[in-house]
Protein backbone atom coordinates (compact mmCIF):
# COMPACT_ATOMS: atom_id res chain seq x y z
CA UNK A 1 49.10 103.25 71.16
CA UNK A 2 51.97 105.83 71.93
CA UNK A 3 52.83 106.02 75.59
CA UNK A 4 52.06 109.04 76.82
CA UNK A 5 55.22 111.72 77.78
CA UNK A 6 56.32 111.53 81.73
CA UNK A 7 56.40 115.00 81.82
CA UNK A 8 54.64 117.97 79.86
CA UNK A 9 57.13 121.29 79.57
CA UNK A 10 55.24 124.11 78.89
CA UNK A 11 57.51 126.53 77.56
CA UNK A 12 61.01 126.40 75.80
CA UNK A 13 63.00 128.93 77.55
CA UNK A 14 66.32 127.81 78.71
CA UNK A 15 64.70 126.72 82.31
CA UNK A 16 62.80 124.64 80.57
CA UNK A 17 65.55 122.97 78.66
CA UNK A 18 67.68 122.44 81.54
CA UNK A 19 65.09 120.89 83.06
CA UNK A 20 64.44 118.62 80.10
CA UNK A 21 68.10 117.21 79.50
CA UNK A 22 67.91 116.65 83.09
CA UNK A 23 64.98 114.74 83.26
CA UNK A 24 65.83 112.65 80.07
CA UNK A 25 69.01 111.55 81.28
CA UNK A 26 67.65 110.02 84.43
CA UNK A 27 65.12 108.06 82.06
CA UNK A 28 62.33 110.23 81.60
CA UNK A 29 60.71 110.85 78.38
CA UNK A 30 59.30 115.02 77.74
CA UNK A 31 57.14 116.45 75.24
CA UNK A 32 57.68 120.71 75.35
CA UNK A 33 55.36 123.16 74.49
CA UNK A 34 56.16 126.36 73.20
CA UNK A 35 54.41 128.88 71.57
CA UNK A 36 56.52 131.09 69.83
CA UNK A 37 58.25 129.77 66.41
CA UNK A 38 61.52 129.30 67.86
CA UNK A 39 63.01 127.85 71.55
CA UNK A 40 64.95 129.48 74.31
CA UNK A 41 62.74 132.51 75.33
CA UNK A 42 65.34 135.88 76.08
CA UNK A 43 68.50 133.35 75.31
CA UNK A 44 68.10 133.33 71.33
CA UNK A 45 70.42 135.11 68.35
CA UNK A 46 69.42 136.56 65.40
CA UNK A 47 70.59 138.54 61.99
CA UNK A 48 67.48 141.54 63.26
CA UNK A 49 69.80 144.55 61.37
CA UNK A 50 71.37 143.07 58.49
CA UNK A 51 72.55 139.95 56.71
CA UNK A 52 75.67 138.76 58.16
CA UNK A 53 75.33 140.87 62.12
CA UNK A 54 74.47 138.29 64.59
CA UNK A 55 72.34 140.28 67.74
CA UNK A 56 71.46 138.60 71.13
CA UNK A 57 67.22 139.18 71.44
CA UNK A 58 67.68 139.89 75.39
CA UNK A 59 69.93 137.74 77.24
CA UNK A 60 73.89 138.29 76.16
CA UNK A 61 76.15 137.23 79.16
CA UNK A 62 76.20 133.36 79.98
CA UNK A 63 78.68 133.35 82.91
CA UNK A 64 76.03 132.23 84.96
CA UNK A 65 75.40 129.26 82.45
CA UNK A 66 78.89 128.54 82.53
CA UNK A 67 79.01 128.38 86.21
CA UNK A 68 75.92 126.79 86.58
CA UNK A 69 75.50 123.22 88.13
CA UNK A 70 74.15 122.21 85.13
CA UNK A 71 76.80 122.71 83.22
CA UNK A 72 79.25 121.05 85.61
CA UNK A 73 76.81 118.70 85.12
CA UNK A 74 76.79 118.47 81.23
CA UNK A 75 80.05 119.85 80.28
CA UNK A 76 81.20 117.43 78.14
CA UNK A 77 77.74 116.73 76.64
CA UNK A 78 76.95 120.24 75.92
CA UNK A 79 79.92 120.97 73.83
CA UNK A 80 79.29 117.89 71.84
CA UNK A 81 76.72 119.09 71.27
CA UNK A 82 77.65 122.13 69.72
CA UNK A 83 77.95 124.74 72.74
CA UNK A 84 81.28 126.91 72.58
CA UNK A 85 81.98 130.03 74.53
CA UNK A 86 83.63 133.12 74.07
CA UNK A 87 85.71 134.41 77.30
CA UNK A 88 87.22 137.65 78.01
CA UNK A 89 89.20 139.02 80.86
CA UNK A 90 87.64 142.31 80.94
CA UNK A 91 83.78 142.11 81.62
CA UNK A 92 82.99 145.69 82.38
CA UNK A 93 83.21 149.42 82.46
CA UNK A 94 81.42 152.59 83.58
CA UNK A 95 82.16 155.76 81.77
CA UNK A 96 81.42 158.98 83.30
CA UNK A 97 80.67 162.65 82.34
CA UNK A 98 83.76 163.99 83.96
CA UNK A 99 85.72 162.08 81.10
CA UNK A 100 86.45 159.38 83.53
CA UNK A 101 86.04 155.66 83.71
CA UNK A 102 86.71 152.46 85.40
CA UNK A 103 87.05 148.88 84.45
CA UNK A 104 87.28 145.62 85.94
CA UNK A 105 89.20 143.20 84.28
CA UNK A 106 90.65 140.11 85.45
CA UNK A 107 94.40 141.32 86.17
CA UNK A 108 93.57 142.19 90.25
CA UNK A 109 97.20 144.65 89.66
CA UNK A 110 95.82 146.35 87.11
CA UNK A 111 92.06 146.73 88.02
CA UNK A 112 93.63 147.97 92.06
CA UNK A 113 95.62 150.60 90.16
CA UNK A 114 92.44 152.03 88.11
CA UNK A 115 90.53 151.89 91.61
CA UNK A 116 93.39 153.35 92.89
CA UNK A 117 93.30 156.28 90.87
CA UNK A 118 90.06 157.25 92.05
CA UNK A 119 90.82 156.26 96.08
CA UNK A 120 93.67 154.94 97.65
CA UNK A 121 91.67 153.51 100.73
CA UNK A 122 89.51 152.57 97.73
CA UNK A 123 92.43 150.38 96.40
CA UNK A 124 92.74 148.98 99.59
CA UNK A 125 89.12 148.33 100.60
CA UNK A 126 88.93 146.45 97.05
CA UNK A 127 92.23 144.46 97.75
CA UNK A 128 89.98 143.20 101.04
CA UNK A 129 87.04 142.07 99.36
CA UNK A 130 89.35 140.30 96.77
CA UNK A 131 91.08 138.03 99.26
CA UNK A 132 88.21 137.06 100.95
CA UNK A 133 86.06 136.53 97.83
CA UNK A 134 86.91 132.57 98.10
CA UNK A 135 85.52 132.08 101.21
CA UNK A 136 82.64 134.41 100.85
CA UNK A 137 81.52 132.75 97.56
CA UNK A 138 82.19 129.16 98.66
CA UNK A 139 79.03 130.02 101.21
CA UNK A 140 76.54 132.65 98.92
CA UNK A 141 77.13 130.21 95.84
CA UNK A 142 76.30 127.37 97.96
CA UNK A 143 73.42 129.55 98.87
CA UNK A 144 71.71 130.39 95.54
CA UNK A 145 72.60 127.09 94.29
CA UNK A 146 70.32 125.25 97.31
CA UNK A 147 67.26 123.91 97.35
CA UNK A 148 64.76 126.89 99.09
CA UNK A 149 63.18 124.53 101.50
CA UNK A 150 62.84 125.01 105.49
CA UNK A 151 64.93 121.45 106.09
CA UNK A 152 67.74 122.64 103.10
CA UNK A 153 67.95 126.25 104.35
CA UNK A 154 68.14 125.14 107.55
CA UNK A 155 71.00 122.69 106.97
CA UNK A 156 72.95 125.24 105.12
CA UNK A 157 72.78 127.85 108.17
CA UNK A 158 73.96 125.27 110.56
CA UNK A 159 76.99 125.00 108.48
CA UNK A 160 77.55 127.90 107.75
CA UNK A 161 77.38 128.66 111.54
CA UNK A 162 79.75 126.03 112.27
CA UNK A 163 82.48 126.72 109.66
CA UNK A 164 82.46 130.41 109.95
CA UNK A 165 81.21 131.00 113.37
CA UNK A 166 78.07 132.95 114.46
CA UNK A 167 79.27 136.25 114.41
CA UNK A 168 80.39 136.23 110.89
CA UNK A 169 77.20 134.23 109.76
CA UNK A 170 75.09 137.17 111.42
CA UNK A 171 77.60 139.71 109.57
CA UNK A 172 76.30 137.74 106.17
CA UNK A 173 72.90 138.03 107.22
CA UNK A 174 73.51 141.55 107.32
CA UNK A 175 74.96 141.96 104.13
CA UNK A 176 71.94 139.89 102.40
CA UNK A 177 69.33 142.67 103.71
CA UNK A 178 71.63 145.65 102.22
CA UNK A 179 70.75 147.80 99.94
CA UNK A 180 73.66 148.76 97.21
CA UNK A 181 74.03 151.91 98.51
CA UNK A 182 74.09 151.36 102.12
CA UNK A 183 77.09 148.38 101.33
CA UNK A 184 78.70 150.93 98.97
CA UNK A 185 78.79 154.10 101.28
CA UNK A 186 80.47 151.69 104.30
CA UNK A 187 83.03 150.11 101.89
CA UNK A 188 83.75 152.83 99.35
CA UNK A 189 84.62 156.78 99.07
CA UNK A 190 84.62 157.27 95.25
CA UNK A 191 80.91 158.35 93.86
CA UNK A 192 83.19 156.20 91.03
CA UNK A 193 83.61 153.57 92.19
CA UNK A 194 80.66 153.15 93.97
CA UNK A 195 78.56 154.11 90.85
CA UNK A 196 80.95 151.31 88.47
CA UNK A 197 79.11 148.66 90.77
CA UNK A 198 75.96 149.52 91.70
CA UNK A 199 74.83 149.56 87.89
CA UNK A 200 74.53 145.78 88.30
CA UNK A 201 71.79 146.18 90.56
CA UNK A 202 70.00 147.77 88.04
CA UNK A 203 69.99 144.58 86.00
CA UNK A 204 68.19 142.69 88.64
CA UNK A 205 65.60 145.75 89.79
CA UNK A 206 67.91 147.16 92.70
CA UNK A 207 68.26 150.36 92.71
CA UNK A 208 70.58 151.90 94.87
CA UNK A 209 68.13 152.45 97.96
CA UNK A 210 66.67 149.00 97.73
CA UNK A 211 66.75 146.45 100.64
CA UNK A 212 68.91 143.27 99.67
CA UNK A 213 70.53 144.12 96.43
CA UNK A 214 73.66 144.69 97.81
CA UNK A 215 74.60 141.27 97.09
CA UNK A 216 74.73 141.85 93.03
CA UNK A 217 77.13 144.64 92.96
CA UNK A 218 79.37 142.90 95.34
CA UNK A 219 78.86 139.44 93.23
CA UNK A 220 79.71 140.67 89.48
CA UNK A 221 82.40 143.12 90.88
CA UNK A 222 84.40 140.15 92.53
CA UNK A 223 83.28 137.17 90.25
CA UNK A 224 83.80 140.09 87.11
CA UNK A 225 87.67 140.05 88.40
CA UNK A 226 87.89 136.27 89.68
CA UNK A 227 86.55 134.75 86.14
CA UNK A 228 86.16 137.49 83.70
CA UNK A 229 82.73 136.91 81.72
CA UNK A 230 81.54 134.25 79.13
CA UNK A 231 79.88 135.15 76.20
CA UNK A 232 78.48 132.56 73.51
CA UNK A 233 80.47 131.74 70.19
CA UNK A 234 78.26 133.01 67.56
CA UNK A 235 75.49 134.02 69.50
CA UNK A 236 74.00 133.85 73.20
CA UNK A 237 72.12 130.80 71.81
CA UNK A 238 74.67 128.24 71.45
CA UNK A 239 73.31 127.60 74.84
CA UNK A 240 69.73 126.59 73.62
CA UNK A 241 71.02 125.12 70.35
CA UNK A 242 73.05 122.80 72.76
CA UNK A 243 70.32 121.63 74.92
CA UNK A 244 67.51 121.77 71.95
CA UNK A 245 70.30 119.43 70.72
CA UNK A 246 70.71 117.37 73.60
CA UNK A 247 66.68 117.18 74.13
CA UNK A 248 65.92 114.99 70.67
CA UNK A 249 69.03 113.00 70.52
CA UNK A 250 67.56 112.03 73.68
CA UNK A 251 64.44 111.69 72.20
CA UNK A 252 62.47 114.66 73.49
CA UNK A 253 59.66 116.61 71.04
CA UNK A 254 59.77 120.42 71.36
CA UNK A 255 56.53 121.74 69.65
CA UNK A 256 57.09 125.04 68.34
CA UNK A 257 53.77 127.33 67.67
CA UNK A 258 52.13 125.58 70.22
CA UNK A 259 50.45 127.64 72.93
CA UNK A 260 48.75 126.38 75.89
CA UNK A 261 45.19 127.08 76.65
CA UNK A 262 44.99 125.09 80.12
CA UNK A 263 46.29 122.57 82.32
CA UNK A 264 44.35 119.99 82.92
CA UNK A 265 43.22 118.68 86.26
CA UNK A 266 41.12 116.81 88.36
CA UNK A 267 39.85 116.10 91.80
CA UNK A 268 43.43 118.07 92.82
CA UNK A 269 45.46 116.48 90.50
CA UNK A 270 47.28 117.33 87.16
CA UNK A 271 47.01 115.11 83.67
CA UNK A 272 47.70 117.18 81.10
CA UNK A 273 47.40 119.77 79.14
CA UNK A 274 45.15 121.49 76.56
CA UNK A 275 46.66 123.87 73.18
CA UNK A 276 44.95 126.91 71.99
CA UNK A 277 43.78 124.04 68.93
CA UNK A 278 41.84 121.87 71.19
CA UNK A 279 44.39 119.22 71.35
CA UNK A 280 44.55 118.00 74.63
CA UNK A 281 47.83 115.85 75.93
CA UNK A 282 48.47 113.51 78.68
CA UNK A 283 51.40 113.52 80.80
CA UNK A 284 52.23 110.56 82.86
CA UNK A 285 54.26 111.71 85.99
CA UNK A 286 54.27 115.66 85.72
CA UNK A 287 52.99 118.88 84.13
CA UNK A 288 55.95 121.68 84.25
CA UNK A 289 54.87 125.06 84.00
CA UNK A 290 57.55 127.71 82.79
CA UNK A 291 55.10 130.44 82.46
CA UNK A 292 54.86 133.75 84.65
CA UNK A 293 52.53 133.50 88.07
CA UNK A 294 49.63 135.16 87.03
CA UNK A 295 49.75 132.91 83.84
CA UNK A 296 49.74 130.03 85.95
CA UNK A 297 45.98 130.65 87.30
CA UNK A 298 45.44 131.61 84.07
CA UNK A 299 45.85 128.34 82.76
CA UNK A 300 44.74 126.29 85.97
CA UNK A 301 41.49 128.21 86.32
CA UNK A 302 42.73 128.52 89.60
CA UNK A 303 44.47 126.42 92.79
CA UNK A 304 43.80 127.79 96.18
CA UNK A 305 43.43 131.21 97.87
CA UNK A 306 46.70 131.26 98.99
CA UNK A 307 47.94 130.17 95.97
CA UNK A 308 46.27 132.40 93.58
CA UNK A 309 46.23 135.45 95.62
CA UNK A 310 49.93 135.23 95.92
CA UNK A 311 50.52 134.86 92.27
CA UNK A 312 47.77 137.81 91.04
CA UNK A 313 50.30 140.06 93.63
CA UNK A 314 53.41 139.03 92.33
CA UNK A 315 55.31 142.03 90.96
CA UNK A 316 57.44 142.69 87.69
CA UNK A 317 59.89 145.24 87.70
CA UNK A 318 60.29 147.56 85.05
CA UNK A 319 60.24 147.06 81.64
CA UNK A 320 63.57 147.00 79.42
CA UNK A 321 64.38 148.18 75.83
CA UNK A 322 66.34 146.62 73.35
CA UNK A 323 68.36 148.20 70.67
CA UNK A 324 70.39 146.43 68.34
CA UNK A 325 72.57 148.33 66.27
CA UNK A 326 74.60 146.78 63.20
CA UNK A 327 77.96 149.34 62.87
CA UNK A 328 80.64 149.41 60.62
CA UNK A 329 83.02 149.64 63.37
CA UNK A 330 83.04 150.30 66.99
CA UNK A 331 81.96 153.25 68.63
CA UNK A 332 85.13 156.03 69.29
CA UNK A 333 84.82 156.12 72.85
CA UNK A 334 86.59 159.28 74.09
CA UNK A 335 88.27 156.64 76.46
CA UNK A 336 89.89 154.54 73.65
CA UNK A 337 90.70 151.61 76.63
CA UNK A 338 86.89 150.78 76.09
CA UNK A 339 87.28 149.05 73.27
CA UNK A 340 88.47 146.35 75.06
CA UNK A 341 85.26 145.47 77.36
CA UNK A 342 82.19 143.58 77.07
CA UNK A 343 79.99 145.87 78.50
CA UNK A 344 79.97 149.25 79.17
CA UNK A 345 77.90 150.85 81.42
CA UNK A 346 76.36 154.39 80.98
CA UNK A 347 75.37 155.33 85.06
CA UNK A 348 76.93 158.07 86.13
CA UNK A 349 75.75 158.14 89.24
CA UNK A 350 73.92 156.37 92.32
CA UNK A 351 71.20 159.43 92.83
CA UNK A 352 70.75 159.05 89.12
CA UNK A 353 70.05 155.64 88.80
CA UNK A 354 67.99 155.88 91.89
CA UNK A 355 65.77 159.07 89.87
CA UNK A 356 65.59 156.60 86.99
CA UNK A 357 64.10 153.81 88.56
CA UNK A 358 61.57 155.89 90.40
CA UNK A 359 60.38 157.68 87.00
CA UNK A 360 59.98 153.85 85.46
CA UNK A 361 57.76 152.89 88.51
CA UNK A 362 55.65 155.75 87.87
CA UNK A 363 55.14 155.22 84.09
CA UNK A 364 57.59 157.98 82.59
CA UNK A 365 59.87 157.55 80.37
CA UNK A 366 63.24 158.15 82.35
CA UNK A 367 64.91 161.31 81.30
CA UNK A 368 68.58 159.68 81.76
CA UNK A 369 68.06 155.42 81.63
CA UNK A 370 70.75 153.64 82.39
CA UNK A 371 72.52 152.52 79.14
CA UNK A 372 74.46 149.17 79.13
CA UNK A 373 76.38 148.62 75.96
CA UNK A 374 77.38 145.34 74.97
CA UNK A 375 80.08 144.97 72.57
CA UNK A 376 80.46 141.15 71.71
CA UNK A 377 82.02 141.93 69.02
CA UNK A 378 85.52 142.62 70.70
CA UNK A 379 84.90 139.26 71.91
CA UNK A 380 83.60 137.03 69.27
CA UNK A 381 84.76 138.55 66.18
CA UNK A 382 82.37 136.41 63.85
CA UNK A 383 79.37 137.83 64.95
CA UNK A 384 79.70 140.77 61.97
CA UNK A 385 81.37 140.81 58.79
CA UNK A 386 85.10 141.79 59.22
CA UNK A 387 85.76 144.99 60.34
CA UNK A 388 82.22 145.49 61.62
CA UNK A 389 80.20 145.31 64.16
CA UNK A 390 77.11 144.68 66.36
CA UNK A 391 76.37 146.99 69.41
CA UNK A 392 74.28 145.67 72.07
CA UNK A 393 72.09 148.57 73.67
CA UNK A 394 70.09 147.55 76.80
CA UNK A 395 67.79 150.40 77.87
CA UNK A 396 67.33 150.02 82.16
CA UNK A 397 64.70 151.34 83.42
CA UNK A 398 61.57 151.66 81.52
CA UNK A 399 57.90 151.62 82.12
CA UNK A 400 56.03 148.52 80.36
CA UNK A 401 52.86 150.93 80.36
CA UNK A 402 53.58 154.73 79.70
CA UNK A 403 51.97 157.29 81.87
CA UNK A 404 54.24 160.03 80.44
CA UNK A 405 58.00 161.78 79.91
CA UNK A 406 59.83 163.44 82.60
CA UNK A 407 61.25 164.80 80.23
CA UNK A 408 58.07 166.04 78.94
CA UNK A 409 59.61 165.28 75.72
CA UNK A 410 57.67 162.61 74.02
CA UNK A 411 54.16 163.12 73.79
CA UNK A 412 53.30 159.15 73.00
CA UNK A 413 51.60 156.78 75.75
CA UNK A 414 52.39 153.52 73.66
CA UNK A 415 55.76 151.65 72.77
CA UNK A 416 54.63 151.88 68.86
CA UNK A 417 55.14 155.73 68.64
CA UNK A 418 57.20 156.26 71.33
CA UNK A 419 59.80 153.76 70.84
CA UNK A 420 61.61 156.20 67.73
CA UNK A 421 61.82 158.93 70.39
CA UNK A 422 63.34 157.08 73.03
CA UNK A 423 65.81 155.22 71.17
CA UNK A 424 66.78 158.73 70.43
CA UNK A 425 67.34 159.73 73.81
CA UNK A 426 69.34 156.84 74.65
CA UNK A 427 71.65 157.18 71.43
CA UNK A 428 72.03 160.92 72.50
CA UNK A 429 73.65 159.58 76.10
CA UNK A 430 75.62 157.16 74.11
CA UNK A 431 76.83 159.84 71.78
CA UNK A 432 78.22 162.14 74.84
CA UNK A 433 80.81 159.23 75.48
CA UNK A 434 81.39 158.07 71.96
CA UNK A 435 80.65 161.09 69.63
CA UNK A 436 79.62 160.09 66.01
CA UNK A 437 77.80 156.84 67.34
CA UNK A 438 75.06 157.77 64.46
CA UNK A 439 77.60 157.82 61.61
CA UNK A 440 78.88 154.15 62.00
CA UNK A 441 75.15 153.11 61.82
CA UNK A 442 74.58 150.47 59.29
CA UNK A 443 70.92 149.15 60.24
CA UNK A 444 69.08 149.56 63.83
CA UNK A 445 66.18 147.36 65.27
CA UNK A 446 64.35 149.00 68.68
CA UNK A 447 62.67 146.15 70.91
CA UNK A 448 60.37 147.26 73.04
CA UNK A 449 59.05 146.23 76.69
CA UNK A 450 55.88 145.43 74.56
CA UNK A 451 58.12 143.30 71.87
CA UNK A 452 59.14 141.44 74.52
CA UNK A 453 56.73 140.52 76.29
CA UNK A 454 54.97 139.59 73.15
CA UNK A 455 57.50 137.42 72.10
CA UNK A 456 57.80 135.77 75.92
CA UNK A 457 54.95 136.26 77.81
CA UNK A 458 57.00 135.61 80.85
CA UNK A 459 58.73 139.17 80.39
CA UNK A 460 55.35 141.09 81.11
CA UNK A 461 55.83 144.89 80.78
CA UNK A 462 59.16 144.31 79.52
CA UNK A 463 60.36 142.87 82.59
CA UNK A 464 63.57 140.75 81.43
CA UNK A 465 63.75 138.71 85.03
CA UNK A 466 60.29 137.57 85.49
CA UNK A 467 59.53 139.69 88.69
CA UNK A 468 61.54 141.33 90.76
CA UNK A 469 63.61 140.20 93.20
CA UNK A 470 63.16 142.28 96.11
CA UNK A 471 63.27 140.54 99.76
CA UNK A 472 59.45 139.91 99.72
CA UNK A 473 59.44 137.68 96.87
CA UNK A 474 62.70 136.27 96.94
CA UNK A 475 64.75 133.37 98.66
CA UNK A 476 61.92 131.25 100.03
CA UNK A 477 59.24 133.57 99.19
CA UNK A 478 59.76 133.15 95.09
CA UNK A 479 57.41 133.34 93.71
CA UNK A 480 55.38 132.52 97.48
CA UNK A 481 56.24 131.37 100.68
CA UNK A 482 55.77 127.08 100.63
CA UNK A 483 56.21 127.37 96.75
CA UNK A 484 59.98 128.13 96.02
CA UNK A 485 60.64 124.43 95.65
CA UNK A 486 58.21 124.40 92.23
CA UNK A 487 55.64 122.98 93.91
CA UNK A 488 51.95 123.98 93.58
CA UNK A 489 48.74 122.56 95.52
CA UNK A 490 48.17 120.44 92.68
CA UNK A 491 49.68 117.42 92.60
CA UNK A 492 51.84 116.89 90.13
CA UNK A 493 51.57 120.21 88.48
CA UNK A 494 55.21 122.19 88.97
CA UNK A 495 55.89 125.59 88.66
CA UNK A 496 59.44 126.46 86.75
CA UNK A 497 61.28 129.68 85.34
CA UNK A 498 63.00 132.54 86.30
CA UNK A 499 59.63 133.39 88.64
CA UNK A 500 61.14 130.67 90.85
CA UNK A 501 64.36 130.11 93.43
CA UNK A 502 66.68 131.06 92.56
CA UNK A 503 65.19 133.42 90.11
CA UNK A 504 66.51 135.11 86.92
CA UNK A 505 69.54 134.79 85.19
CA UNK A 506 70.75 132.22 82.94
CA UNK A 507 72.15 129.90 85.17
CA UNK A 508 68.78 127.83 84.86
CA UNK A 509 68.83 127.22 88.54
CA UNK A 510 65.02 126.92 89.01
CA UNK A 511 65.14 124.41 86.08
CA UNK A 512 67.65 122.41 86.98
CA UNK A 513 66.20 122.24 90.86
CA UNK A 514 63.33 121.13 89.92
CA UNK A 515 64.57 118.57 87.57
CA UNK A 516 66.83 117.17 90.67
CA UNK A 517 63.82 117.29 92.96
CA UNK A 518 61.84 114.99 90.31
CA UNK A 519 64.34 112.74 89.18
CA UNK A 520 65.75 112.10 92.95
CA UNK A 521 68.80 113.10 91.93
């Protein structure tokens, strides 16, 4: 009779994967469960347009993976296994309806002279932040890399207090309760400038007047020039390939079209679990959940009040919209220069991102969404035939259930009918900035908040980081206070994903915690 698997995955999204390779090379074996067709939840490719144009489902950056301590970790194993990356010194742009624009590349000289054209105490206020960027990251790295525990935070303040002294640890402090625009309006003058970087906050659901997301601008700005950004040769999902990889030469299962009905336990205590077929599994040391908090009761039947009262209030943020666009070259920016970047941002302005994100929380479709074009192309040329190329469009913010237009536009309350309309409205923005942007159309596929979140349940409404990460449900209250280390009142039943410290991303930081916590190590 088979053994049966240490620990029970449910869920292959790259969390869960991490967690895996972790936990099979400290000895473990690991059965996953996954119920879609295909591993790696938002971090997967695919030819969606047209034979030959390789799109990114969701997730397209991976400089968090390649920073990650798992791949420190893995390095060498991971690109045995067949994980390459794609590099580029300049990350990202904003384009603006004054004909302006600004990009941060990698070359502080030239990046200082672009600020510089907008702000010379700009220029100097960035030259600042870029020589103390070491320092500063050496302690928020260490930071969203810990363990979110009372004895680990605890041990990383007293440091921090001791190597920096108290004053500037309370100045950090500070700066962690921020909102982007508070940080932005005491370090910068140009609406520019200050509108280049708070876009980023939009990708994790702070907007500009939102407590604590000050940290995200400042983050991608400095780590955009420090490192550039990291795509994926061939795709976002060399990543998963690589681990999925990894997993059965190890010999780990991933089942594929395998849903989970139920965990199984009893008197407090998790065995198993149960699929939508009847099939029930036994785990021997754990049950790993990688499934969104209200899922988790869901599947439990329930833990404790606390518990499940915390995860029924856990909020997503706003939904997201995919649109990938095969072209048969890249779009003519009026500023030719951003040819050259990874992503280009369409925000022109703080108050406007700000409007956006408070139409999305009231169910309208925004009249002016923030627009993030990704062009991987410049950076990985074999994603599209030669001399073509895939365009990227990431629609920010967006209601997962419609309530109406603000606009008063588009008449439609669900994705299905509206998503034609809005995709028009967001290729209208992009076609201010890069006229013609319909003519180099070759084939188009719209994703909506309601594709998504039927492909992952974890994205519910569309939400592409699994809740947001304002100050009441992040740090040690994600996804609740005493539950940020993965833990749950039932023994031996873990909670895993970006719903968990350190949250979303695709570092896999909650994965690769709670594979560390298990394994000892």
């Amino acid at each position: 009779m088979t053994a049966p698997p240490d620990a029970i995955i449910i869920g292959a999204g790259h969390n869960s994967l991490a967690c895996a390779c972790h936990l099979l090379s400290r000895g473990w074996t690991v059965a996953i469960y996954e119920q879609s067709a295909a591993p790696g939840g938002a971090v997967k490719s695919g030819q969606y347009t047209l034979d030959g144009f390789v799109h990114d489902w969701a997730a397209m950056n991976l400089s968090l993976f390649a920073g990650s301590a798992f791949h420190t970790e893995y390095a060498a194993e991971l690109a045995r296994n067949g994980l390459q990356f794609a590099p580029t010194d300049h990350p990202f742009a904003s384009v603006f309806p004054d004909g302006k624009w600004l990009g941060i590349s990698t070359d502080r000289a030239i990046t200082t002279a672009r600020i510089r054209g907008f702000s010379a105490a700009d220029a100097a206020a960035w030259g600042a932040l870029s020589d103390g960027f070491p320092q500063e990251a050496e302690t928020i790295f260490g930071l969203l890399g810990s363990p979110m525990n009372l004895r680990a935070f605890s041990s990383l303040g007293w440091k921090t207090v001791r190597k920096r002294g108290r004053g500037a640890t309370l100045d950090l402090a500070r700066f962690l309760l921020m909102s982007p625009r508070a940080w932005l309006d005491q370090t910068f003058q140009s609406a520019h400038v200050k509108a280049t970087l708070a876009a980023w906050g939009m990708h994790l659901d702070f907007a500009p007047d939102v407590a604590g997301g000050a940290l995200f601008p400042y983050l991608e700005a400095m780590a955009g020039q420090a490192f550039g950004m990291v795509l994926g040769k061939g795709g976002a999902d060399t990543a998963t390939k690589a681990m999925v990889s990894m997993i059965t030469a190890r010999g780990g299962r991933i089942h594929c079209d395998s849903p989970v009905d139920a965990v199984l336990h009893d008197r407090g205590k998790a065995r198993g679990i149960r699929l939508r077929d009847g099939s029930e599994i036994t785990a021997g040391k754990a049950v790993i959940a990688n499934v969104a908090p209200a899922a988790l009761t869901r599947l439990t039947g329930g833990t404790s009040d606390r518990h499940d009262t915390a995860m029924s209030r856990f909020q997503h943020a706003p939904g997201t919209m995919m649109i990938h666009l095969a072209l048969d070259g890249l779009p003519q920016w009026k500023a030719a220069e951003l040819k050259r970047f990874a992503y280009v941002h369409i925000a022109p302005s703080m108050d406007q991102m700000a409007l956006t994100y408070q139409q999305a929380n009231a169910g309208l479709l925004p009249s002016e969404p923030v627009v993030v074009c990704g062009q991987p192309t410049v950076v990985d040329p074999s994603r599209a035939p030669a001399g073509q190329h895939v365009l990227w469009l990431q629609v920010r913010m967006l209601p997962g259930q419609i309530k109406g237009c603000a606009k008063g536009e588009i008449t439609a309350t669900d994705w299905d009918t509206a998503a034609g309309p809005m995709a028009d409205r967001v290729l209208d923005i992009v076609d201010r900035y890069a006229p013609g942007i319909r003519d180099r159309i070759l084939g188009q596929h719209i994703v909506t908040p309601t594709m998504l979140e039927a492909d992952n349940p974890n994205l519910v409404g569309g939400d592409q980081v699994c809740g947001s990460h304002h100050l009441h449900q992040h740090f040690m209250n994600r996804p609740a206070r005493g539950f940020a280390d993965g833990t749950t009142p039932i023994t031996n039943l873990y909670h895993t994903g970006a719903a968990v410290w350190p949250g979303g991303g695709t570092g896999a930081g909650p994965g690769t915690l709670l594979a560390r916590k298990l394994a000892g190590k």
